[in-house]
Each structure stands twice: as C-alpha cells, then as structure tokens.
Protein backbone atom coordinates (compact mmCIF):
# COMPACT_ATOMS: atom_id res chain seq x y z
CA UNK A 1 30.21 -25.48 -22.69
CA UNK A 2 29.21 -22.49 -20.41
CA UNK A 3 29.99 -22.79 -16.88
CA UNK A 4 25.83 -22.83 -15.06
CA UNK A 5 24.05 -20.51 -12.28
CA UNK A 6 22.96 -22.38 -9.82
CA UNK A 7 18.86 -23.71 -11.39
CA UNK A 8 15.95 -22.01 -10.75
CA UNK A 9 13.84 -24.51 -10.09
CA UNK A 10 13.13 -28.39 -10.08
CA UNK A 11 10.32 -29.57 -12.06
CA UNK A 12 9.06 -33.10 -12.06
CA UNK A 13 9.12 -35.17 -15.58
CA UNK A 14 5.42 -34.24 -15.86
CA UNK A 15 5.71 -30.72 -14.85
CA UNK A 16 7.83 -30.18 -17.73
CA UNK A 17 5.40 -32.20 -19.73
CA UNK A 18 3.04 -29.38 -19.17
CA UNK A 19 4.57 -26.92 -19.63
CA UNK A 20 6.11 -27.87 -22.94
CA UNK A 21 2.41 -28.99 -24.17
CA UNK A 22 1.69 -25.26 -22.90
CA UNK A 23 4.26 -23.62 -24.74
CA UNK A 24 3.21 -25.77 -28.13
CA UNK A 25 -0.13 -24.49 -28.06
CA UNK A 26 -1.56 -27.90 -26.64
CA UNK A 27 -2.64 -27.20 -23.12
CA UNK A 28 -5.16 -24.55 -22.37
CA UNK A 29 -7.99 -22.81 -24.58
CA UNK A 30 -6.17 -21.56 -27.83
CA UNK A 31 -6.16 -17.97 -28.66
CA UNK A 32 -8.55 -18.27 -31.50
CA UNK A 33 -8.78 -14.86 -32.48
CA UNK A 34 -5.23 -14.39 -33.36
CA UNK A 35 -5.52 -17.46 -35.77
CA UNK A 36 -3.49 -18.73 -37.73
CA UNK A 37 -0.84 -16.22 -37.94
CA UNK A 38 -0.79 -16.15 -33.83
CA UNK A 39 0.32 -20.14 -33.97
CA UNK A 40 3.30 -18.69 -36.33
CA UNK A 41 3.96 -16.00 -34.15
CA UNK A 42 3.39 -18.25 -31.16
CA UNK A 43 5.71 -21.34 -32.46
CA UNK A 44 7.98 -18.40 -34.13
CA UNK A 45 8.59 -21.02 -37.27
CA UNK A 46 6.58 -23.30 -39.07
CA UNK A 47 8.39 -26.32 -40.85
CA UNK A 48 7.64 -26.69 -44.89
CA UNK A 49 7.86 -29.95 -45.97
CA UNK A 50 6.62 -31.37 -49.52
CA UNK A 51 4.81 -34.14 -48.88
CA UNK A 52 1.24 -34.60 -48.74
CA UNK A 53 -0.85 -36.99 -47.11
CA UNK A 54 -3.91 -35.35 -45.37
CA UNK A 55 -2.36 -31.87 -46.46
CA UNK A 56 0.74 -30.67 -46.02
CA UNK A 57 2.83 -29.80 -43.03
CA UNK A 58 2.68 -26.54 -42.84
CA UNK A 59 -1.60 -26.94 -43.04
CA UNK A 60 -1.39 -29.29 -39.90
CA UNK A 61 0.30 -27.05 -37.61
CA UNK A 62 -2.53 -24.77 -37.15
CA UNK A 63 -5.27 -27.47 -37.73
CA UNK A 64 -3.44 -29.24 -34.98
CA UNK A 65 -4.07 -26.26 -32.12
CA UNK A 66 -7.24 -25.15 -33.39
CA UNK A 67 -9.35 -27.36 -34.85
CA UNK A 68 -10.88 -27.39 -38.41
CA UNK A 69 -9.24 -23.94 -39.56
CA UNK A 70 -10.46 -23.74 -43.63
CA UNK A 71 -7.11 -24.68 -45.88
CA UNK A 72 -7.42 -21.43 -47.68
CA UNK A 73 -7.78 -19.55 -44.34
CA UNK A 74 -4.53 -21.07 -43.61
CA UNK A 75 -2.80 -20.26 -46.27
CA UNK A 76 -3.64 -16.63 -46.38
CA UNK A 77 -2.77 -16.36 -43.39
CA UNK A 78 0.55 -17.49 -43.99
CA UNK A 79 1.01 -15.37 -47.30
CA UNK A 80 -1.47 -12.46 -47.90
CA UNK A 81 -0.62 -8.99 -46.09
CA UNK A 82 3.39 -9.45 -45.99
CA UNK A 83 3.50 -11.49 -42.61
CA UNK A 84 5.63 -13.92 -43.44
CA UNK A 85 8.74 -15.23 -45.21
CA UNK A 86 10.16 -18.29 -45.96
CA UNK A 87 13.57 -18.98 -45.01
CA UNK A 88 16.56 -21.30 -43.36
CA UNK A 89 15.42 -22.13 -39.38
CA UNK A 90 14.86 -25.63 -38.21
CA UNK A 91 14.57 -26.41 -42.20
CA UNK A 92 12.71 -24.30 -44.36
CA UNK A 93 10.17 -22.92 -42.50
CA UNK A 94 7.27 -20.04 -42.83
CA UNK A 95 8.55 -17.31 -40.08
CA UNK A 96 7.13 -13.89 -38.70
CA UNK A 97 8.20 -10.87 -40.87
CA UNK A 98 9.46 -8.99 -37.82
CA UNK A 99 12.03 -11.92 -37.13
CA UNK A 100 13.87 -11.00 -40.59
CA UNK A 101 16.38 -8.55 -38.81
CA UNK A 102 17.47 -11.58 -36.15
CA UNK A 103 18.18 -13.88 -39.08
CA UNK A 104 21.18 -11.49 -40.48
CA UNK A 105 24.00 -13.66 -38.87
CA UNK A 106 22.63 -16.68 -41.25
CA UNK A 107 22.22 -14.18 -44.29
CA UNK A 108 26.34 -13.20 -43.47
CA UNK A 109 27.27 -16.99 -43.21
CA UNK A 110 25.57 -17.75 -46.20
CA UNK A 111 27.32 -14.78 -47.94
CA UNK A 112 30.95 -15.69 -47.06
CA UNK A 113 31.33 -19.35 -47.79
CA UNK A 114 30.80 -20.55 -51.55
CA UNK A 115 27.53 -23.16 -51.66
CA UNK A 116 26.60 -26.43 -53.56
CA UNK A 117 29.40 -26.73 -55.46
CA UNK A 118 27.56 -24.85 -57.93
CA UNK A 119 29.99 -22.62 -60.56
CA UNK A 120 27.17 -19.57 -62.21
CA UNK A 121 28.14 -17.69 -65.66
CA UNK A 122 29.09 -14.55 -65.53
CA UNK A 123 25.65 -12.42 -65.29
CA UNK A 124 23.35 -14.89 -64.04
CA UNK A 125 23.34 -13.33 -60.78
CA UNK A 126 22.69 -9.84 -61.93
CA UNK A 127 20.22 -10.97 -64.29
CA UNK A 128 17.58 -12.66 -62.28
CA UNK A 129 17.74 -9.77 -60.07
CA UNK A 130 17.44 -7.30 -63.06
CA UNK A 131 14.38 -9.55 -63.96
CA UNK A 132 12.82 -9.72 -60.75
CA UNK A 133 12.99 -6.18 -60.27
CA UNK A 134 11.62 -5.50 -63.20
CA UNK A 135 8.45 -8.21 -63.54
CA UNK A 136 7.75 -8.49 -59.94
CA UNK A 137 7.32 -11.77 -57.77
CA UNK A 138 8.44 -14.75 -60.19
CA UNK A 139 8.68 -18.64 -59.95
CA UNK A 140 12.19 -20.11 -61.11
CA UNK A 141 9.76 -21.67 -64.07
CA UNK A 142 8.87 -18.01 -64.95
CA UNK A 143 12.66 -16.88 -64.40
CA UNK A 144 13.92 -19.51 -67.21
CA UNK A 145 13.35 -22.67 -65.65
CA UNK A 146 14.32 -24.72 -62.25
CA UNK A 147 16.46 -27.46 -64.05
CA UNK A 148 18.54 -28.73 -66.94
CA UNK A 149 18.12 -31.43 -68.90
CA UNK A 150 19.16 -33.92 -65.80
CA UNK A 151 18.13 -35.08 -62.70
CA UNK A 152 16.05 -32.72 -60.61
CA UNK A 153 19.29 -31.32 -58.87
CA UNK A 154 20.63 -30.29 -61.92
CA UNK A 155 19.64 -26.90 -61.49
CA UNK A 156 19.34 -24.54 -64.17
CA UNK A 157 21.74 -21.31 -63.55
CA UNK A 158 18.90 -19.11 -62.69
CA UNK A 159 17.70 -21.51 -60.38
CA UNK A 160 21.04 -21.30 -58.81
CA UNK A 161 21.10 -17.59 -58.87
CA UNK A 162 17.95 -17.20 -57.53
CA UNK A 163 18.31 -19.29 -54.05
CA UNK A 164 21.68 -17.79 -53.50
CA UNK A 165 20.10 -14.73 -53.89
CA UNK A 166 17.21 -16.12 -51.38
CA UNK A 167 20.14 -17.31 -48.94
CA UNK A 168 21.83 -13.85 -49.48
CA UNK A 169 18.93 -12.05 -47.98
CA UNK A 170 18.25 -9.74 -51.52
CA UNK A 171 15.70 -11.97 -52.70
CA UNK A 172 12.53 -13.46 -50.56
CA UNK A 173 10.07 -16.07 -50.68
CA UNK A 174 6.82 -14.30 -50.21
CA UNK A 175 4.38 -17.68 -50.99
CA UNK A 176 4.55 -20.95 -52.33
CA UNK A 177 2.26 -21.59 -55.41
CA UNK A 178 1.15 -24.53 -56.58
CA UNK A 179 4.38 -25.37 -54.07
CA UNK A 180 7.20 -23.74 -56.42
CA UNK A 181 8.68 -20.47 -54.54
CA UNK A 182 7.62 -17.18 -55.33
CA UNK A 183 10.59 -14.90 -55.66
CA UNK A 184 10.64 -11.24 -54.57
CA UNK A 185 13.30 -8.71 -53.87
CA UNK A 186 13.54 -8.26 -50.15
CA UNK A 187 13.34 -4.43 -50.58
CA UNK A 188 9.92 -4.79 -52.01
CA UNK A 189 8.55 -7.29 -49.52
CA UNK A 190 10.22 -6.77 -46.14
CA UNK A 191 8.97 -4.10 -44.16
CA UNK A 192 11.41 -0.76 -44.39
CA UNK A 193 11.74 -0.77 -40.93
CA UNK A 194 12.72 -4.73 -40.53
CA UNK A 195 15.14 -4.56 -43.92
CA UNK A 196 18.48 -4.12 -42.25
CA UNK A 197 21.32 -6.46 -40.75
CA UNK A 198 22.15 -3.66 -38.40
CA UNK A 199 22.06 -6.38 -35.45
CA UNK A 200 25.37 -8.51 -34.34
CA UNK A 201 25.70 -11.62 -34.37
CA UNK A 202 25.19 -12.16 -30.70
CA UNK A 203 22.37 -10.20 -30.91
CA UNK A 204 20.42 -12.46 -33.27
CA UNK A 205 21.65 -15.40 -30.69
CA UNK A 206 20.13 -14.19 -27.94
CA UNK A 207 17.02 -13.64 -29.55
CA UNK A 208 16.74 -17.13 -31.81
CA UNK A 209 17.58 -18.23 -28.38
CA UNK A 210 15.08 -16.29 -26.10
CA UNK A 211 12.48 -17.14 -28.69
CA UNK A 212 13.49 -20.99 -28.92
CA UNK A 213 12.83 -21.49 -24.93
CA UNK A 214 10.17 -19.56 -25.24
CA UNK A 215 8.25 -21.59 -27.59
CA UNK A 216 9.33 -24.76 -26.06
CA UNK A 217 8.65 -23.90 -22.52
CA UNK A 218 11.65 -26.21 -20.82
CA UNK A 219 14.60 -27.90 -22.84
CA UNK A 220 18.17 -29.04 -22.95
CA UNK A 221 21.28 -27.17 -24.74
CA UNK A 222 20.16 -29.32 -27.70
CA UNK A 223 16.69 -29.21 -28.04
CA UNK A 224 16.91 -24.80 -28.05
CA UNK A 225 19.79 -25.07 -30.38
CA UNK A 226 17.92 -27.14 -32.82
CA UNK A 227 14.90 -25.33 -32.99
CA UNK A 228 16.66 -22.68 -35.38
CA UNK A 229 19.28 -25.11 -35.90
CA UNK A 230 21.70 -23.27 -34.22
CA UNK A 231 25.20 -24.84 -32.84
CA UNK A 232 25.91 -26.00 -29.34
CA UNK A 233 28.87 -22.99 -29.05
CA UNK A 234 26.74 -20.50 -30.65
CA UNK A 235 23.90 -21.32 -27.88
CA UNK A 236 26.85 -21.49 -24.87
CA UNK A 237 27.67 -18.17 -26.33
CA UNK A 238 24.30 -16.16 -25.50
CA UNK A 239 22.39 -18.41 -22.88
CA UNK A 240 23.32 -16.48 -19.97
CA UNK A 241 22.43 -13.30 -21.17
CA UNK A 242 18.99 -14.74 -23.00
CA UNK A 243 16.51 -14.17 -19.75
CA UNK A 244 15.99 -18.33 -20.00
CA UNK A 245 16.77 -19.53 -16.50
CA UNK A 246 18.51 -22.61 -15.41
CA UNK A 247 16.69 -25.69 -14.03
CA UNK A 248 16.67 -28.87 -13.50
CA UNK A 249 14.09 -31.55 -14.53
CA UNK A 250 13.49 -35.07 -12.91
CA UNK A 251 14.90 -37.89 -15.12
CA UNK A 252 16.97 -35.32 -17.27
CA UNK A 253 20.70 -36.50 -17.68
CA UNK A 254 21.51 -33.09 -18.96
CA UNK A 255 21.05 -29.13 -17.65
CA UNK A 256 17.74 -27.56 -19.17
CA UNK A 257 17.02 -24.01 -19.35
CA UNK A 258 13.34 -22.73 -19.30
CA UNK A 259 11.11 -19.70 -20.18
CA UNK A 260 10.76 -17.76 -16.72
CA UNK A 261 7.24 -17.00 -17.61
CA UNK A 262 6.06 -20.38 -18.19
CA UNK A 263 7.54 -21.88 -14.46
CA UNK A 264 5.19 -18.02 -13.40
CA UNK A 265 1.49 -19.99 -13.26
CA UNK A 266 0.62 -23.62 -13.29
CA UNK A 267 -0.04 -25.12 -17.06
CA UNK A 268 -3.69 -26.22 -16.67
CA UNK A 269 -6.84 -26.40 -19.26
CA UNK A 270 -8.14 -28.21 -21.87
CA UNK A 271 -5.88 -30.97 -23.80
CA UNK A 272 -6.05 -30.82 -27.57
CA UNK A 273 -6.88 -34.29 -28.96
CA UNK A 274 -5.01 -34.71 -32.22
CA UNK A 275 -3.13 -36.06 -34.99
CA UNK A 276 0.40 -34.17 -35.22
CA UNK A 277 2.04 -33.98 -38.44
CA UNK A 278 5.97 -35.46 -38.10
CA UNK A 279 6.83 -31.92 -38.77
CA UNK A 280 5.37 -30.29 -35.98
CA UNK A 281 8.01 -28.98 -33.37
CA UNK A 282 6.13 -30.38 -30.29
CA UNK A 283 7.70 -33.96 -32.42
CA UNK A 284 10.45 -32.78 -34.30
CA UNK A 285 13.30 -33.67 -32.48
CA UNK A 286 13.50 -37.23 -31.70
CA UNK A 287 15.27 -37.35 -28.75
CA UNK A 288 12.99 -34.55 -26.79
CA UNK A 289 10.28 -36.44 -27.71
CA UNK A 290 11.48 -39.98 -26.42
CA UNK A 291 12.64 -37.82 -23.11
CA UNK A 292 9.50 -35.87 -22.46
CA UNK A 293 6.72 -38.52 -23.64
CA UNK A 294 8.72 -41.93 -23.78
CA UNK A 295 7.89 -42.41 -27.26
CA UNK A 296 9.97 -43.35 -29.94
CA UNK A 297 9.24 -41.22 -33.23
CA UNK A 298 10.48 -41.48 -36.49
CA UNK A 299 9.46 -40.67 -40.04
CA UNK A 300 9.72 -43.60 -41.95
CA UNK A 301 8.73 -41.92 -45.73
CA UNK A 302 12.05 -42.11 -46.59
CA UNK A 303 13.10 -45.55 -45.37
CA UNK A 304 12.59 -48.49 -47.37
CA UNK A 305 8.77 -49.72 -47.60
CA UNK A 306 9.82 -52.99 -46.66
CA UNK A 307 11.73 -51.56 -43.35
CA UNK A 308 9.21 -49.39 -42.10
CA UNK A 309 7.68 -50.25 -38.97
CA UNK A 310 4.75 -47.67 -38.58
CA UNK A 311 4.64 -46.59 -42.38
CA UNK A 312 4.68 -43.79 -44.76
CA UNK A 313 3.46 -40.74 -42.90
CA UNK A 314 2.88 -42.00 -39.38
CA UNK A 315 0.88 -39.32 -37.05
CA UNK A 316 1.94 -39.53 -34.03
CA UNK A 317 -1.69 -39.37 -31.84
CA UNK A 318 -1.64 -36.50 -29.04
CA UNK A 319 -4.34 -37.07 -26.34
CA UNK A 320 -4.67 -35.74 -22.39
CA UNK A 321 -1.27 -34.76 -23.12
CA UNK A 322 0.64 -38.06 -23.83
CA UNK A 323 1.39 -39.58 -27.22
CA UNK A 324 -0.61 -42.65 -27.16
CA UNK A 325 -0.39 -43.76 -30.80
CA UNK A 326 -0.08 -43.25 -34.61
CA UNK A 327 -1.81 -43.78 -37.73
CA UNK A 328 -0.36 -43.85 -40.80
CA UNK A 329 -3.28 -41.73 -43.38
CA UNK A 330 -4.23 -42.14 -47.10
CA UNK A 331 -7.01 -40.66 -48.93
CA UNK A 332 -8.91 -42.72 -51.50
CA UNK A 333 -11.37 -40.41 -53.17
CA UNK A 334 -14.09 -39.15 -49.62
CA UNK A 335 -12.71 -42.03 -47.93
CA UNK A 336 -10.01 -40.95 -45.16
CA UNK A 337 -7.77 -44.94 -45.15
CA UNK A 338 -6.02 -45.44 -41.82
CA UNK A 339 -3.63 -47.52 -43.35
CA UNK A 340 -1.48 -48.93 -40.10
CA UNK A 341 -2.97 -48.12 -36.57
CA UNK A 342 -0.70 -48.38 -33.74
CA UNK A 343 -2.40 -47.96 -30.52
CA UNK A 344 -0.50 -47.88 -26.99
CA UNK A 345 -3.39 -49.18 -25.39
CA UNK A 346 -7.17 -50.28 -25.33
CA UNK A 347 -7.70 -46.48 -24.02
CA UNK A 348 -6.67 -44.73 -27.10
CA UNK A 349 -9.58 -46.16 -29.00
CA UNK A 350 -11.70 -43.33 -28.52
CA UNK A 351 -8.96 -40.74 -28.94
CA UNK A 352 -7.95 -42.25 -32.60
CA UNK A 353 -11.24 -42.45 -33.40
CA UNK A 354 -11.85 -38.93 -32.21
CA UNK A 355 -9.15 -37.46 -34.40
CA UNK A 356 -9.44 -39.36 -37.65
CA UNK A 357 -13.04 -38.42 -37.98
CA UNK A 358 -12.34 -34.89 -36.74
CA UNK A 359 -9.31 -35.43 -39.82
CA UNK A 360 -11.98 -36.61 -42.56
CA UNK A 361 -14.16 -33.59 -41.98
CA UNK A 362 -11.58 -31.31 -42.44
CA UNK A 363 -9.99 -32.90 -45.27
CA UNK A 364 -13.79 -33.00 -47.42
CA UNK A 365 -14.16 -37.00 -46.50
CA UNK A 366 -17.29 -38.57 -45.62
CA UNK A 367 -15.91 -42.19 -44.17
CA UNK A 368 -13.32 -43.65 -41.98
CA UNK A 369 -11.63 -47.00 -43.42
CA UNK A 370 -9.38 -48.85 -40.77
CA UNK A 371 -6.67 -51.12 -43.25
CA UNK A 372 -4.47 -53.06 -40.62
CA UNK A 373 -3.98 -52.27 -36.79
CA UNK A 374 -2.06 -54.00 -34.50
CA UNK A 375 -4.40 -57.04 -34.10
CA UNK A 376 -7.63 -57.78 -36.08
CA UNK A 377 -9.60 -56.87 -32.35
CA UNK A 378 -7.85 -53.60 -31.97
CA UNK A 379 -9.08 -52.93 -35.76
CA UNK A 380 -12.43 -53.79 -34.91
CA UNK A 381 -12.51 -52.19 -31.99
CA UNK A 382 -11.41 -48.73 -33.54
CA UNK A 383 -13.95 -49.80 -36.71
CA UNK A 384 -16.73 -49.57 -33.47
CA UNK A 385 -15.55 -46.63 -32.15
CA UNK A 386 -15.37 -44.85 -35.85
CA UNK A 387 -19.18 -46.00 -36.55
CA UNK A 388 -20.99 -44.67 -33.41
C-alpha cells in the first residue's frame, strides 16, 4: 500500500456520518432543478439491477433524494438527449456521457484478455457491427436473437459479439427497453468530443478516484476502490495525486481519505426520510454500511427463502440520518404489502409509516397492508400509524 501524509483532519464517527449522508444526496435541500440527471451526475453512477419490487433500482435512486419524481421523468432523464451510457462501474450502471473518456483503461483491459470462455465464428463480430451500422440502435432480439436453444447463458453468437463489442468500447448501450439493451455504435452516440481513449491509464485513476471520494464524502482504501470497482493497487497508485486528503475518523481501524470540499462547511439541513433500494451506493457496500451506521445489510433475493432473515427485497429504512429499519415490499394489485417489517425501535413507527405511504403514492397504490413485523404490537402499531 502507499506510504500516508500525515491526515488532515479528525472527524468523529458522526461527523463522517454527515458528511457521507451529504455527499449521497441525503442531508440538505436537494438540488431539484437539476433532477434527475443531477443525482447521476451527483452519485457519478447509478447501479442497474433486474429485479423489480416497487420499481426497479435504477427508479429508486432518484425517488430516494427527491421525492415522488414521475417513472417516465426518470427514465428520460436517464436515456433521452445522449446523457448517459450504460457500462462496467460498480456493476452495470447508468453513467454521465462526459465520464466515457475516463473509462478507456477498462475498455483496454477488456480488449486484451479473451472473455467468457466464449469461441465466435468467423464474421460474427464484423457482422453485428455491419448491421448496427446500417439499421441503427438494435436489441440482441432484433440482431438475431440473445440465446440458443439452452439455458439463458447459452448465448447466441451475436449476443456474444455484441457485448464484446459493448465491453470493447465500439458499441454502446444508449437505453434499456422493455429492459433488453439497446445497441448503438459508440461513434453515433458518444459525443465527438468525449469519443477518444486519448487518456492514460493513471489518468482515468485519478479521476474514477477523485470522483469516488467525492461522491462518498469520507471512506477507506476499500470503500473508493469499490465504488468503480477498482483494485486496492490501482487506488494506492493515484491517491496521492487525486486532491482527496488524508484523515482519520473515530472508530475507523483503517486510514480514510475524504473530499476536501466536504470537511470546507458543516453538513447541516433537512434529512430525507426514505426507503433505499439495496442498490443504492449510500448501502452498497456492506461493510461501510455496518461501519458508518452499525447496521448489518444484506440482500437476501438470492439466498434461499427458507434462510432469509429480512426477506426478498429488504429496504433498508433511512430516517434523521440513521438506518432504523427495513421492510421487505410487494405489490398486490393498488395495495402496497409490507411483507416483513423490521423496526429498530418503537421510534421508527412513524418514519416506516412515513415512507411506505409516501412509496404507495408513487407507485399508483391506494392502501398500505402490514403482513408480519417483528411482534403482532409492533404490526399494529405501524397498522395505526399507516391509518391516521
């Protein structure tokens, strides 16, 4: 690891609390007139993900920092006007258009190493390219078809082509519809001035970097590495040259680096009240979130139904900037089901109850249904609370 500067500063655990809720977009008045695209640009990715419980991910990002945002607001936002692309960060993830340049060291790794395994004929490549330039933006179901005959990762070989060509950096994901990728050629929907991989490889560190402490305020070697899933070495590489600054943070076992600008002014204003998607990077990494909030997060859709503890989709409930309990959603027709409730204490009554009807409203449902909570008071409590 790099050798440290002596830290800038020493915040408490709850100063760096604040200022990571700041950096998130949770703490203070949001800036509502950039919208939608000013979260992405804020956040500098947005996590896809392809399940859907209130809406997807990607929908409760925004929703999350500003409020009842209409769906198809959001996703113009993400996809009309050439703002955005889809690509390789934390996972795949919406990012800014003028971040394409400072992705070109992923686009070269991705180009020298041989990927899935997968062998194409001779042509394939060329041809979905040839096709694409000629019929504009196309779905892998309009380029031949996404699969064989087999299971769904039998890909078909234009399937194949096509995401190495997305991985590449000639082809782009402009928009997702009806949540199948829309494929473009890069030179038709990047930006002329943006469509180059002029800049180094430490020169796309340092910003990925920059940007990373940036959007989360404070954080460990780990947590900025991880936001664009960088590696530790690659991080070590750039830090010192990044403009993030050294400091320590009460409780922290490990050195933390934070935006210089955020330790400027004292994180104050209003705290959002909300339910956060598992997706969203104030929650994503599990280990930042146990260290900041001391509470233990984990998405359980893919374990077992009999394992999971907090079910399917948990939300993880954000309130006067602590995490203070979870609900796991369903929608049954206009009823919005809180299927498991887990509340830290009597307090967050009001707070759930706040956010799941604030949650129906902007999903189109007229009613509240509390399922199962952690004790048949605590459900009848919240069932109260919901009703007045």
């Amino acid at each position: 690891m790099t050798s440290l500067p002596p830290p800038a500063a020493e915040l408490s655990a709850d100063e760096a609390r604040r200022i990571a809720l700041r950096a998130q977009g949770f703490l203070g008045a949001a800036d509502r007139r950039a919208g939608v695209r000013g979260v992405l640009r804020h956040l500098g990715a947005v996590q896809l993900d392809t399940i859907s419980v209130l809406a997807r991910s990607h929908e409760l990002i925004p929703y999350a920092r500003l409020g009842a945002v209409g769906r198809k607001t959001v996703e113009d936002a993400y996809w009309s006007g050439g703002q955005s692309f889809e690509y390789w960060s934390h996972a795949a993830c919406i990012l800014p258009v003028e971040e394409w340049p400072h992705f070109a060291f992923r686009r070269r790794a991705y180009r020298s190493r041989p990927h899935w395994n997968h062998e194409l004929p001779d042509g394939a490549y060329e041809q979905v390219i040839k096709q694409l330039r000629a019929e504009g933006p196309l779905t892998a179901t309009d380029l031949g078809g996404a699969k064989n005959k087999g299971e769904w990762w039998d890909w078909s070989a234009s399937k194949v082509a096509v995401e190495r060509a997305l991985m590449y950096g000639e082809v782009v994901c402009t928009e997702r519809r009806g949540w199948k990728r829309v494929y473009d050629l890069a030179e038709r929907a990047i930006p002329n001035a943006l469509l180059h991989d002029d800049l180094d490889d430490v020169e796309c560190l340092r910003r990925l970097v920059r940007l990373a402490g940036q959007s989360l305020g404070v954080g460990t070697r780990a947590d900025i590495a991880d936001y664009h899933r960088l590696k530790g070495e690659q991080f070590d590489a750039v830090v010192a040259d990044s403009g993030l600054v050294p400091v320590t943070v009460q409780g922290w076992s490990k050195p933390a680096w934070a935006d210089p600008a955020a330790l400027a002014t004292e994180p104050r204003g209003r705290h959002r009240t909300t339910l956060l998607s598992p997706f969203d990077s104030l929650v994503w990494e599990r280990a930042r979130t146990e260290r900041i909030f001391g509470f233990t997060h984990r998405l359980e859709a893919y374990v077992p139904k009999p394992k999971r503890i907090h079910g399917y989709f948990a939300m993880p409930l954000l309130s006067g900037g602590r995490l203070i309990g979870r609900v796991d959603p369903a929608r049954e027709g206009r009823t919005l089901v809180a299927k498991q409730v887990s509340l830290d204490s009597p307090k967050a009554v009001q707070p759930m109850a706040q956010a799941l009807l604030e949650a129906a409203e902007w999903v189109g449902c007229d009613a509240v249904r509390v399922e199962r909570a952690g004790s048949p008071q605590e459900a009848a409590a919240l069932t109260s609370a919901l009703a007045t």
